[in-house]
PDB file of N, CA and C in Angstrom:
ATOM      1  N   UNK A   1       0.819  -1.201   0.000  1.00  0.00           N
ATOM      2  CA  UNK A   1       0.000   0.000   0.000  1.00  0.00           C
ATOM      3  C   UNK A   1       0.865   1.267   0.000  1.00  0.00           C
ATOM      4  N   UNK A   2       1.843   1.166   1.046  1.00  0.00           N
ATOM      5  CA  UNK A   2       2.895   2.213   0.517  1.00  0.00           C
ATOM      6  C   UNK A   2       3.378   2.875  -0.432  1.00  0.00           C
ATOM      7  N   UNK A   3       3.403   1.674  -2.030  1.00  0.00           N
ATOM      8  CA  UNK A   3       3.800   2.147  -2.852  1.00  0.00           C
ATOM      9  C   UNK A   3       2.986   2.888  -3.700  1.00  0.00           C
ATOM     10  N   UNK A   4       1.867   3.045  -2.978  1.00  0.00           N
ATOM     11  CA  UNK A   4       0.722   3.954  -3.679  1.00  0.00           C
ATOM     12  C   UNK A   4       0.754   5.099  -3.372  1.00  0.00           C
ATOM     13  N   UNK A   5       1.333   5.277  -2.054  1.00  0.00           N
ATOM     14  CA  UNK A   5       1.225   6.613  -1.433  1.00  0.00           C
ATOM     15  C   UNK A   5       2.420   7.696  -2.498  1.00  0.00           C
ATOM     16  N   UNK A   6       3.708   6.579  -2.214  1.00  0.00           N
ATOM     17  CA  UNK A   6       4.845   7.092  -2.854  1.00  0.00           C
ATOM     18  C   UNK A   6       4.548   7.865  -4.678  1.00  0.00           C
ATOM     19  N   UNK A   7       3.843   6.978  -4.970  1.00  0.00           N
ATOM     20  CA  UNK A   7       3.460   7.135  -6.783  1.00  0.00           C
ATOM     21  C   UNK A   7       2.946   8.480  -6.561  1.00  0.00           C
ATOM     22  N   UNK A   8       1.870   8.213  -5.859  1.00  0.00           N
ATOM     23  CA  UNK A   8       0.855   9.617  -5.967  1.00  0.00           C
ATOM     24  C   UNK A   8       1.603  10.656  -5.424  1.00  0.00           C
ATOM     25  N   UNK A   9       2.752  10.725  -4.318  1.00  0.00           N
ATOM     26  CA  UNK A   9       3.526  11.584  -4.315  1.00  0.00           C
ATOM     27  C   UNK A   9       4.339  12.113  -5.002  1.00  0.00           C
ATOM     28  N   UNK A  10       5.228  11.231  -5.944  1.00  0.00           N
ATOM     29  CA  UNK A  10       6.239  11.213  -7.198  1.00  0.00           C
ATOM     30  C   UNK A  10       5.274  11.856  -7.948  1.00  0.00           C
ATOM     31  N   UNK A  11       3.832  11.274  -8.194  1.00  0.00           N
ATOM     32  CA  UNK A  11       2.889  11.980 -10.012  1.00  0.00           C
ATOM     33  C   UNK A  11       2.999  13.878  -9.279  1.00  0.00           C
ATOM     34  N   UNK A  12       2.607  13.958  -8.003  1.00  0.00           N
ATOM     35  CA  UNK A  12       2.328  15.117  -7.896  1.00  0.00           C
ATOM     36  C   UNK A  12       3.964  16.106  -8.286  1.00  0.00           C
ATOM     37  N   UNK A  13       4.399  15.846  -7.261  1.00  0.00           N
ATOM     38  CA  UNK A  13       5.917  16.414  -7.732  1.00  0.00           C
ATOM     39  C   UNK A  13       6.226  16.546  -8.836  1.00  0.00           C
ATOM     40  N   UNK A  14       6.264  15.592  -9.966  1.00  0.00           N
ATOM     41  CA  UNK A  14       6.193  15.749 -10.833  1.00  0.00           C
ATOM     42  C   UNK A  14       5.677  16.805 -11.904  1.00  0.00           C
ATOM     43  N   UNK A  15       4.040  16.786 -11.506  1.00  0.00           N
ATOM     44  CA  UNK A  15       3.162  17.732 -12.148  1.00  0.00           C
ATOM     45  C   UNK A  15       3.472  19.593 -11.792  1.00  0.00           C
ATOM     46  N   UNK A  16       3.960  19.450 -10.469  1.00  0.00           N
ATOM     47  CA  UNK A  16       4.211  20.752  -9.742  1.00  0.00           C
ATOM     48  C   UNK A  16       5.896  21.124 -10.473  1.00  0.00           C
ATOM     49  N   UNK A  17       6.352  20.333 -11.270  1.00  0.00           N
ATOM     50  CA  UNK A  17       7.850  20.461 -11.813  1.00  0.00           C
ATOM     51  C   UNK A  17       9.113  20.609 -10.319  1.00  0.00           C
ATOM     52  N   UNK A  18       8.462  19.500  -9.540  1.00  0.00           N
ATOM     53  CA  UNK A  18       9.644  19.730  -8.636  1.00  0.00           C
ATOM     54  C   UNK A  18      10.543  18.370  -8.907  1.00  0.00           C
ATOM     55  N   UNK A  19      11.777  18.047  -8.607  1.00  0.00           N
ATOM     56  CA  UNK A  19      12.483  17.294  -9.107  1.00  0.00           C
ATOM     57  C   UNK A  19      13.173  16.592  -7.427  1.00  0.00           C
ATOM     58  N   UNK A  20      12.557  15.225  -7.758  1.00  0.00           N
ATOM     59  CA  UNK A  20      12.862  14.479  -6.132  1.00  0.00           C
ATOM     60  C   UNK A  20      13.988  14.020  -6.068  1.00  0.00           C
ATOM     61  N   UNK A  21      14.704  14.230  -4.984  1.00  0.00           N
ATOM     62  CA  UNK A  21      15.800  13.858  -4.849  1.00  0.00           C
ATOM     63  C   UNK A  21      16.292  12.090  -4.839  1.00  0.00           C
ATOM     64  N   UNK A  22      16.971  11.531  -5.808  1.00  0.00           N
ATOM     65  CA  UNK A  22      17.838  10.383  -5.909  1.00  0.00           C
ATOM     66  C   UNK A  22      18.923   9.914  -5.304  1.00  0.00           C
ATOM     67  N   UNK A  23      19.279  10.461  -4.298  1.00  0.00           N
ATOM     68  CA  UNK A  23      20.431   9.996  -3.608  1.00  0.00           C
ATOM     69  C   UNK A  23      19.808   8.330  -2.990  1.00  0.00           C
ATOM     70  N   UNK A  24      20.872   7.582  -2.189  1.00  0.00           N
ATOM     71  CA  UNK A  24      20.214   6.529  -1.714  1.00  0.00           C
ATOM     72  C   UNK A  24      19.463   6.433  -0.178  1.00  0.00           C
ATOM     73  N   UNK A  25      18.804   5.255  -0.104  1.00  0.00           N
ATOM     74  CA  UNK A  25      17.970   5.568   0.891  1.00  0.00           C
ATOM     75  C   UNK A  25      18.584   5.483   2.320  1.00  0.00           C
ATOM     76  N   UNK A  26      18.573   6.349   2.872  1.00  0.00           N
ATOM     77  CA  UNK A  26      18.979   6.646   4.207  1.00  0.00           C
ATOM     78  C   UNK A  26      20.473   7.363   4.013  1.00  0.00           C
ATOM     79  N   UNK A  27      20.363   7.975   2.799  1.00  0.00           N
ATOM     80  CA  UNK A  27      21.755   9.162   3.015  1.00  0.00           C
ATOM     81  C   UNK A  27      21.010  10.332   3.854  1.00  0.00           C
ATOM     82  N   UNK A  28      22.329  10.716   4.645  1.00  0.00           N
ATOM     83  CA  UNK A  28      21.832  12.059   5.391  1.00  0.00           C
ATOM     84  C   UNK A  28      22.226  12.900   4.631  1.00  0.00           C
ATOM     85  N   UNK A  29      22.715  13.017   3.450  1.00  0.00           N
ATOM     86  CA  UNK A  29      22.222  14.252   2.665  1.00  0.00           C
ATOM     87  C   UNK A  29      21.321  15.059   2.349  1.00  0.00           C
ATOM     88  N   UNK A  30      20.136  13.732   1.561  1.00  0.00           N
ATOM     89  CA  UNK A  30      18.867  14.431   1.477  1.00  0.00           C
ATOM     90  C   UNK A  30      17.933  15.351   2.759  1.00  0.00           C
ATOM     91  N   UNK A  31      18.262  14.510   4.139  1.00  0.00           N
ATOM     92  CA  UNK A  31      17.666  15.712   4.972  1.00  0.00           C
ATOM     93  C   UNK A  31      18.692  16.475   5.529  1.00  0.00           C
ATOM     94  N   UNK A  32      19.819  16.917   4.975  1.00  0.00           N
ATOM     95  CA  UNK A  32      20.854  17.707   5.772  1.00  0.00           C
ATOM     96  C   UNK A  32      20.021  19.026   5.940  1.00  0.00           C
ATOM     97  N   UNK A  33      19.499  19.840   4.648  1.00  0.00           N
ATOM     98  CA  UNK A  33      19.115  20.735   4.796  1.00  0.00           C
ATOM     99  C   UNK A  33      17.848  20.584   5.793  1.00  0.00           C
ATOM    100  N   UNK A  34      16.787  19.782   5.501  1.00  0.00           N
ATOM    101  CA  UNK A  34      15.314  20.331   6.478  1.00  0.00           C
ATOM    102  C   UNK A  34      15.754  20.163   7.517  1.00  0.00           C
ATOM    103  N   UNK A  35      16.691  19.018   8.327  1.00  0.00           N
ATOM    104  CA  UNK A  35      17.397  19.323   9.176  1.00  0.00           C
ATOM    105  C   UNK A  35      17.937  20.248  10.148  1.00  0.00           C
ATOM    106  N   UNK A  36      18.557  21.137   9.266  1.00  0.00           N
ATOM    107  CA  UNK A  36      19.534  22.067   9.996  1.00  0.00           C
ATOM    108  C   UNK A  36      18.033  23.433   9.952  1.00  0.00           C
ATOM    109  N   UNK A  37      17.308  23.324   9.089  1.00  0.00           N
ATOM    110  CA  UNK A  37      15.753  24.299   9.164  1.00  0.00           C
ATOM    111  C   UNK A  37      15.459  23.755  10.186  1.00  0.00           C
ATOM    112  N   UNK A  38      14.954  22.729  10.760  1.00  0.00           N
ATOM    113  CA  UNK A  38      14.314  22.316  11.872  1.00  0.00           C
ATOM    114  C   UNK A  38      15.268  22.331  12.813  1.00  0.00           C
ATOM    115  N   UNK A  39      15.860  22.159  12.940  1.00  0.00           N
ATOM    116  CA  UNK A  39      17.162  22.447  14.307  1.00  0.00           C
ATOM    117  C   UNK A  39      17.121  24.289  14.784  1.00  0.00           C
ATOM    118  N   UNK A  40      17.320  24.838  14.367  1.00  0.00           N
ATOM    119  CA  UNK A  40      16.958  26.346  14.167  1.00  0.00           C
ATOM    120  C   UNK A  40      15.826  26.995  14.864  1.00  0.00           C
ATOM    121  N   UNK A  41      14.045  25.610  14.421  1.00  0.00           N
ATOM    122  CA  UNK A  41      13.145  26.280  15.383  1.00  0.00           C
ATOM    123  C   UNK A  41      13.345  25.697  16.729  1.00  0.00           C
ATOM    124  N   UNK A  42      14.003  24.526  16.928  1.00  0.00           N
ATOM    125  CA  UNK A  42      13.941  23.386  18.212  1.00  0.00           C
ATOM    126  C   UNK A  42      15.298  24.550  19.106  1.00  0.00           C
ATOM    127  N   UNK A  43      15.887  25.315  18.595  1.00  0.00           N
ATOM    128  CA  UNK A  43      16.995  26.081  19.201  1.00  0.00           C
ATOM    129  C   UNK A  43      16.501  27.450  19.240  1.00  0.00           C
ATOM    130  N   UNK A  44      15.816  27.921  18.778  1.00  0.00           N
ATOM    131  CA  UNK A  44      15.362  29.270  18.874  1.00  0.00           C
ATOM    132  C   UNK A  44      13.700  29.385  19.374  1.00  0.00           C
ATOM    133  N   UNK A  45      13.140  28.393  19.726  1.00  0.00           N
ATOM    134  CA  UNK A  45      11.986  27.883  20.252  1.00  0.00           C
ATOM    135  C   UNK A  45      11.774  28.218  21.874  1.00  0.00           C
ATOM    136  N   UNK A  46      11.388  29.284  22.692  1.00  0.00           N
ATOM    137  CA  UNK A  46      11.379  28.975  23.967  1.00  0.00           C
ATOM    138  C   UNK A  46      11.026  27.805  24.856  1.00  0.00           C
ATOM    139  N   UNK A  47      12.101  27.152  25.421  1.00  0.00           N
ATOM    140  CA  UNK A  47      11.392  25.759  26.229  1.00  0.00           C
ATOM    141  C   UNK A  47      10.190  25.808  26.861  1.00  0.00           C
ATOM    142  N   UNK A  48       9.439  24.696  25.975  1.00  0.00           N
ATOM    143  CA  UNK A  48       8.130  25.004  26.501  1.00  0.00           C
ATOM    144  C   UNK A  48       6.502  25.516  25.697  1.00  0.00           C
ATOM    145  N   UNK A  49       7.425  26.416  24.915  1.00  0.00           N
ATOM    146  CA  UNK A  49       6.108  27.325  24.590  1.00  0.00           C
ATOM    147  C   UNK A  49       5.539  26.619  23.596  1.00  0.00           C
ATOM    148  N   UNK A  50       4.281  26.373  23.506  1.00  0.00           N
ATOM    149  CA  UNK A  50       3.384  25.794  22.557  1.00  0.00           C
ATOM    150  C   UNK A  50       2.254  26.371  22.293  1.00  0.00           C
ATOM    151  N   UNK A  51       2.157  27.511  22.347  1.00  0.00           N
ATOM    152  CA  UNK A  51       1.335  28.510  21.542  1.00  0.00           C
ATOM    153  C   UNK A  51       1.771  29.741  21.575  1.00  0.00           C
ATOM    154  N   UNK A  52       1.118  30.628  20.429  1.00  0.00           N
ATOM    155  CA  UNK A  52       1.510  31.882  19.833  1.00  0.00           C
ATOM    156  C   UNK A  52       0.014  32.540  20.023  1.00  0.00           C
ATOM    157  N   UNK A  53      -0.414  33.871  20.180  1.00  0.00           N
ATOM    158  CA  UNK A  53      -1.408  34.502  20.022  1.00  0.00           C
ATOM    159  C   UNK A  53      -1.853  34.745  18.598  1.00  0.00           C
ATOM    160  N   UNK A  54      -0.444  34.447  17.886  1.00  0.00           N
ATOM    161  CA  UNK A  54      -1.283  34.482  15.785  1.00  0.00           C
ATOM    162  C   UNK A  54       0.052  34.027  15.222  1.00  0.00           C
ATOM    163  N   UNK A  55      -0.240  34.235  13.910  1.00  0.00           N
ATOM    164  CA  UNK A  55       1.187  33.243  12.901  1.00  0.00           C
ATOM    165  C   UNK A  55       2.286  34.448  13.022  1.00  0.00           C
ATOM    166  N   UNK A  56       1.973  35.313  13.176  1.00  0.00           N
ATOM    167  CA  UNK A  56       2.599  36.756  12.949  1.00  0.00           C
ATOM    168  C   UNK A  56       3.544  36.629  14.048  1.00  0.00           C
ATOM    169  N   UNK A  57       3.037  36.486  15.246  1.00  0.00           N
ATOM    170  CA  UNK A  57       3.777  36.161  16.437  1.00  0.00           C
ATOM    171  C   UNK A  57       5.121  35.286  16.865  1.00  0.00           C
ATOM    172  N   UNK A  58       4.791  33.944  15.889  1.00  0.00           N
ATOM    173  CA  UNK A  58       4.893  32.831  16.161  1.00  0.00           C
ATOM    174  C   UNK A  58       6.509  33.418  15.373  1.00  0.00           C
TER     175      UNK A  58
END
């Protein structure tokens, strides 16, 4: 069933002209970057806080 999810993810990407990354599976390349993006909010995040009064805030 998985590989249905994956297709319909690949057709979309596709259609949107984004180009998926081929490296192999479980290189930490491909997430080096969202990675080091997500490290950034987990470090600049006040311990703790889990809400904002609006997106503007946040």
């Amino acid at each position: 069933m998985g590989w249905i999810t994956s297709r319909a993810f690949a057709d979309a990407c596709r259609q949107a002209g984004i180009r998926q990354s081929m490296n192999a599976i479980g290189s930490s390349a491909d997430n080096a970057l969202a990675e080091s993006f997500n490290s950034t909010f987990k470090r600049e995040t006040p311990q703790g806080r889990k809400r904002w009064s609006s997106e503007r805030k946040a």
